[in-house]
Protein backbone atom coordinates (compact mmCIF):
# COMPACT_ATOMS: atom_id res chain seq x y z
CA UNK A 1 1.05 -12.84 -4.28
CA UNK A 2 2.35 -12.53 -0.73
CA UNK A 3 -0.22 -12.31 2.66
CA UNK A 4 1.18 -11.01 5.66
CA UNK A 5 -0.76 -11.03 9.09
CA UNK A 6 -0.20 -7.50 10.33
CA UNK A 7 -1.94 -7.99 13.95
CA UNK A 8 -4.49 -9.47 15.12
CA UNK A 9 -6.13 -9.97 18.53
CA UNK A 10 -4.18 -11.39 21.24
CA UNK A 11 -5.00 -15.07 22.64
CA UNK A 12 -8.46 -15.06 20.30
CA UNK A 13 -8.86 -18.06 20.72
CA UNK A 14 -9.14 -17.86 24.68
CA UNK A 15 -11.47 -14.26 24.13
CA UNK A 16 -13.89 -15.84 22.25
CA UNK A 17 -14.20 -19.08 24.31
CA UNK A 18 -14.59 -16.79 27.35
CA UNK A 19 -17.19 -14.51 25.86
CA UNK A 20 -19.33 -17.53 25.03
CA UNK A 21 -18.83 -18.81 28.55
CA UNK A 22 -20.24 -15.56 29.43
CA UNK A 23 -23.40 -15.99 27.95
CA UNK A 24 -24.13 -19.41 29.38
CA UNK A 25 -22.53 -19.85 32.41
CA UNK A 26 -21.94 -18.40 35.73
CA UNK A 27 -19.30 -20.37 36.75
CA UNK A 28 -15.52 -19.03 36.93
CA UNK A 29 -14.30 -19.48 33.48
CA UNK A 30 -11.02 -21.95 32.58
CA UNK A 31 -9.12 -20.99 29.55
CA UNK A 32 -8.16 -24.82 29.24
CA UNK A 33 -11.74 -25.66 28.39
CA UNK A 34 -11.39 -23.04 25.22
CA UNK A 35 -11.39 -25.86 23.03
CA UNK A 36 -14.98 -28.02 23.74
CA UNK A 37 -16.12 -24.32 24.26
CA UNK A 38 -15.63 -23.10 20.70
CA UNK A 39 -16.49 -26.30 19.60
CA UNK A 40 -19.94 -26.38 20.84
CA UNK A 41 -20.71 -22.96 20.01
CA UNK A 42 -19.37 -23.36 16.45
CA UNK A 43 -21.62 -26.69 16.24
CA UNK A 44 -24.40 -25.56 17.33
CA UNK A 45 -24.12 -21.80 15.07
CA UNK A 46 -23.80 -19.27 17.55
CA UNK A 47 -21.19 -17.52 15.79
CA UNK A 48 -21.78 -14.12 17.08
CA UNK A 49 -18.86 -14.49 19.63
CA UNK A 50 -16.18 -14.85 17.12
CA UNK A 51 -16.89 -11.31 16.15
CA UNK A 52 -14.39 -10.52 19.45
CA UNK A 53 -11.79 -11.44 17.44
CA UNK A 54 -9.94 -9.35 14.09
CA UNK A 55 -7.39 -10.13 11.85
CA UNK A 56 -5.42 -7.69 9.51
CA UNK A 57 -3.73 -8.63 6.69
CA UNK A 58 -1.28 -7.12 3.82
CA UNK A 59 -2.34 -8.31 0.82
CA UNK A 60 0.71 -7.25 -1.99
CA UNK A 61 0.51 -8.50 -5.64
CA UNK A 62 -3.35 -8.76 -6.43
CA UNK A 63 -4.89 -7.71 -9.11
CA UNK A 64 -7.32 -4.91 -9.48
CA UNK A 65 -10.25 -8.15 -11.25
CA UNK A 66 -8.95 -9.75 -7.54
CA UNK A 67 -9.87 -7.09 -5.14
CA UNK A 68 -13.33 -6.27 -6.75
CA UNK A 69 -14.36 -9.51 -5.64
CA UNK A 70 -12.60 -9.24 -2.34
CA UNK A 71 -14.21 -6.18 -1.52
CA UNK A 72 -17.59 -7.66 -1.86
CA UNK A 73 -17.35 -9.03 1.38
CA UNK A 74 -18.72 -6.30 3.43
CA UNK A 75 -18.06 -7.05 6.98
CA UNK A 76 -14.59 -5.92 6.36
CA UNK A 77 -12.66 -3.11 6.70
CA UNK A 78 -10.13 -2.25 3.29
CA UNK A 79 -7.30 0.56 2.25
CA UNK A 80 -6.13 -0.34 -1.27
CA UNK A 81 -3.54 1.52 -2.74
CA UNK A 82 -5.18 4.91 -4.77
CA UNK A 83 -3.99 5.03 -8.23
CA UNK A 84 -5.09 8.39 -7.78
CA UNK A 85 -2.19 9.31 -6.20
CA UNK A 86 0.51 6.87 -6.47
CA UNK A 87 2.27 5.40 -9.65
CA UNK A 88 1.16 1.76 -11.11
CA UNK A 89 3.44 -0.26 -11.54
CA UNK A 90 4.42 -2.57 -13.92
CA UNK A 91 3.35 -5.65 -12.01
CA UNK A 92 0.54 -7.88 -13.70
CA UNK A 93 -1.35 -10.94 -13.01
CA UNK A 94 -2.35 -13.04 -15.76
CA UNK A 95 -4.76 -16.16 -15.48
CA UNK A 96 -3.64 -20.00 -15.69
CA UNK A 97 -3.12 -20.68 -19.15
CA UNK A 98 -3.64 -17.48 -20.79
CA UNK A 99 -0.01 -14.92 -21.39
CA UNK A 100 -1.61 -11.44 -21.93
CA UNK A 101 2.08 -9.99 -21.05
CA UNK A 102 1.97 -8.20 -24.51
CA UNK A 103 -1.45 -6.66 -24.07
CA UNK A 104 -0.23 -5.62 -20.24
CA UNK A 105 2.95 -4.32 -21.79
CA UNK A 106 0.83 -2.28 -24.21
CA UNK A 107 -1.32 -0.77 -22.02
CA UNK A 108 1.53 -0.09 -19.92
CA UNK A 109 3.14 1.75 -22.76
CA UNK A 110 0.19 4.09 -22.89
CA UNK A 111 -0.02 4.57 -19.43
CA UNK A 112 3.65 5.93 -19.44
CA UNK A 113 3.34 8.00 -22.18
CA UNK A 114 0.46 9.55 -20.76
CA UNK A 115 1.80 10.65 -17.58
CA UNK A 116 5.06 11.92 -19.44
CA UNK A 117 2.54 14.01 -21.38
CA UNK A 118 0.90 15.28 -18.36
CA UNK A 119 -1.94 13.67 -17.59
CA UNK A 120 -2.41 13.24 -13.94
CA UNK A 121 -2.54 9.52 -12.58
CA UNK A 122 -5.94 9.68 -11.73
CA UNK A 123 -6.59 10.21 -15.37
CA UNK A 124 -4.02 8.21 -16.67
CA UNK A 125 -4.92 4.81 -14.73
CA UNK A 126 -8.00 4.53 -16.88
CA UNK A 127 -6.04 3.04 -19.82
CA UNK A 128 -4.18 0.26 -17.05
CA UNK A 129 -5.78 -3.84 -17.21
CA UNK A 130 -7.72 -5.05 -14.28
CA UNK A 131 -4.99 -7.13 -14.54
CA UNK A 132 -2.21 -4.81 -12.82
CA UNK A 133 -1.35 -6.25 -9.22
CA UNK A 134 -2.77 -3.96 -6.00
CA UNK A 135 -1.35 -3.92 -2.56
CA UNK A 136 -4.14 -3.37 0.46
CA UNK A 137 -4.82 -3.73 3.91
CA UNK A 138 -7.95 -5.76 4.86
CA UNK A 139 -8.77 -6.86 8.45
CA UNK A 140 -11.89 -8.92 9.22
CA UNK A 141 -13.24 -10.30 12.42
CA UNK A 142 -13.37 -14.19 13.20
CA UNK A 143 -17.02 -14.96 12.08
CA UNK A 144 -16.00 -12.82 8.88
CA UNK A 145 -13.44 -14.65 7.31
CA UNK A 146 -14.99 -18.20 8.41
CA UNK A 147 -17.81 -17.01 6.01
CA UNK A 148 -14.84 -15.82 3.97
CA UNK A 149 -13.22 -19.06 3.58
CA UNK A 150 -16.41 -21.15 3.30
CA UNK A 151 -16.99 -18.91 -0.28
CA UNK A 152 -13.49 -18.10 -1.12
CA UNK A 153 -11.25 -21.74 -0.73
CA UNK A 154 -13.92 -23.52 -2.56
CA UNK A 155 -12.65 -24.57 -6.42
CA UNK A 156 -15.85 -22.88 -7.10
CA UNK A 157 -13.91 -19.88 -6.38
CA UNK A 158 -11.48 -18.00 -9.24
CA UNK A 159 -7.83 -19.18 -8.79
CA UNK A 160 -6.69 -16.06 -7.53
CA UNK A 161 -9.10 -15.06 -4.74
CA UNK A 162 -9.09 -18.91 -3.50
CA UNK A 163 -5.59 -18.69 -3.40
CA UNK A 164 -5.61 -15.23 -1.08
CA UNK A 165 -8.15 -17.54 0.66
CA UNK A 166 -6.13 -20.01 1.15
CA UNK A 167 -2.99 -17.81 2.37
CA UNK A 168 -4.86 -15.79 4.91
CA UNK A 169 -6.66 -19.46 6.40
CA UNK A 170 -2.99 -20.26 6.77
CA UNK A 171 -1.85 -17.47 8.61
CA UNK A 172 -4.83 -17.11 10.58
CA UNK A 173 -4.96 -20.63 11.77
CA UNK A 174 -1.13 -20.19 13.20
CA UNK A 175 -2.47 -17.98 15.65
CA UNK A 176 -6.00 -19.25 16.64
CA UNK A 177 -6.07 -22.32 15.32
CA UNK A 178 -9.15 -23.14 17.73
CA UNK A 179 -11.09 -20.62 15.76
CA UNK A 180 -10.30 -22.09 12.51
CA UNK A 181 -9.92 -25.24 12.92
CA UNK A 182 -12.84 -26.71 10.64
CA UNK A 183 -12.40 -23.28 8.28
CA UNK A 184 -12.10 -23.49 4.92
CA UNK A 185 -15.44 -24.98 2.20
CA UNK A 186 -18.30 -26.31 3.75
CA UNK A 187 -17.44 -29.79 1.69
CA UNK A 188 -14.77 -29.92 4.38
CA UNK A 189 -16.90 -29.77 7.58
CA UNK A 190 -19.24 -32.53 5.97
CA UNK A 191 -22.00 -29.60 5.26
CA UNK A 192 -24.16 -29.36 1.30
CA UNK A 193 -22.58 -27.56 -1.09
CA UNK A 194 -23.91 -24.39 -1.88
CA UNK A 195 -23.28 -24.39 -5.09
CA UNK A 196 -26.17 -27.52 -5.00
CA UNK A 197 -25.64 -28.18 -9.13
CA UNK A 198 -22.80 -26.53 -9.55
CA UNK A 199 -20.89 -27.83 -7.61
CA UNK A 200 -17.86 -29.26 -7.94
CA UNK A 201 -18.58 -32.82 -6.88
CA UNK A 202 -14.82 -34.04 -5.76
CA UNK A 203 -13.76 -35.74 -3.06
CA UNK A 204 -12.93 -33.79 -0.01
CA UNK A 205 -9.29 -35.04 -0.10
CA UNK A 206 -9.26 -33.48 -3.74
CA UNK A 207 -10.61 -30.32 -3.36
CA UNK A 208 -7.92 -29.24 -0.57
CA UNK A 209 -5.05 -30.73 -2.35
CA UNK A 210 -5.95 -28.83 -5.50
CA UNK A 211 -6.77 -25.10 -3.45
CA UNK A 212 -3.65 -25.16 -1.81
């Protein structure tokens, strides 16, 4: 899988501070107080100004099972490649532990033979895995992808959507690392899991080791 930050919004960090200066304070805003800004706000839940902010991504090598889930986050905005129009290729993910390579290379088979047959690709693609890897474009704001990452970096999460997760935290972080700075599961911001008994009950140090 490979994550690439396409654009995002220039100095977030310091438009988000300022908008929530805006709504308490009259006095002249200073960038250099971004920091206890966001902070507070963050704290105290008054996320709403972090929606200032986007982030787009390229997301290349997930797979079709992958992006179902993705796409269940609605607050987004998404362009997957159409297998409508455009060729699958031979590209597959497979879980940890499991080798369905002959299956994939089966189906694959099928698919081919189809399409030398005739069949368009919007027909053929029916007979492809969930399994065969996608390429999209997703962009989020701020606020989004916090929420994102609270659901999505948790070991709760499948291994290949916590490891996108993980990936786009990265990326995001390198250029507004104020707004992300406590991102990631709520275990790691010292909040209740969730997941209350189904959790996974490991250490903090643990769970971050093993996501990454």
């Amino acid at each position: 899988m490979r994550v690439e930050l396409l654009a995002h919004t220039p100095d977030a960090d310091v438009l988000c501070a300022y908008a929530a200066h805006i709504c308490y304070s009259t006095a002249p805003f200073n960038a250099d107080r971004s920091a206890g800004i966001l902070r507070k706000v963050c704290g105290n839940g008054h996320l709403s100004v972090l929606e200032h902010a986007s982030f787009t991504f390229l997301v290349e090598g997930l797979s079709r099972a992958a992006s179902h889930q993705l796409v269940r986050h609605r607050l987004a905005s998404y362009s997957q490649q159409s297998l409508r129009f455009t060729k699958a290729q031979p590209v597959f993910v497979s879980p940890p532990g499991h080798d369905f390579r002959r299956f994939y290379e089966q189906a694959y088979v099928e698919y081919e033979r189809l399409l030398a047959d005739g069949v368009h690709e919007e027909d053929a693609r029916y007979v492809l895995p969930q399994g065969v890897a996608s390429r999209l474009v997703v962009t989020m704001n701020a606020r989004e992808l916090r929420h994102f990452f609270e659901l999505r970096c948790c070991l709760r999460a499948q291994f290949e959507i916590r490891a996108l997760a993980w990936l786009m935290l990265a990326k995001a972080k390198a250029v507004a690392p104020l707004l992300f700075e406590n991102a990631g599961p709520v275990c790691l911001q010292g909040m209740e899991c969730p997941e209350r008994s189904f959790a996974c009950h490991l250490k903090t140090k643990g769970q971050k080791g093993e996501s990454e």
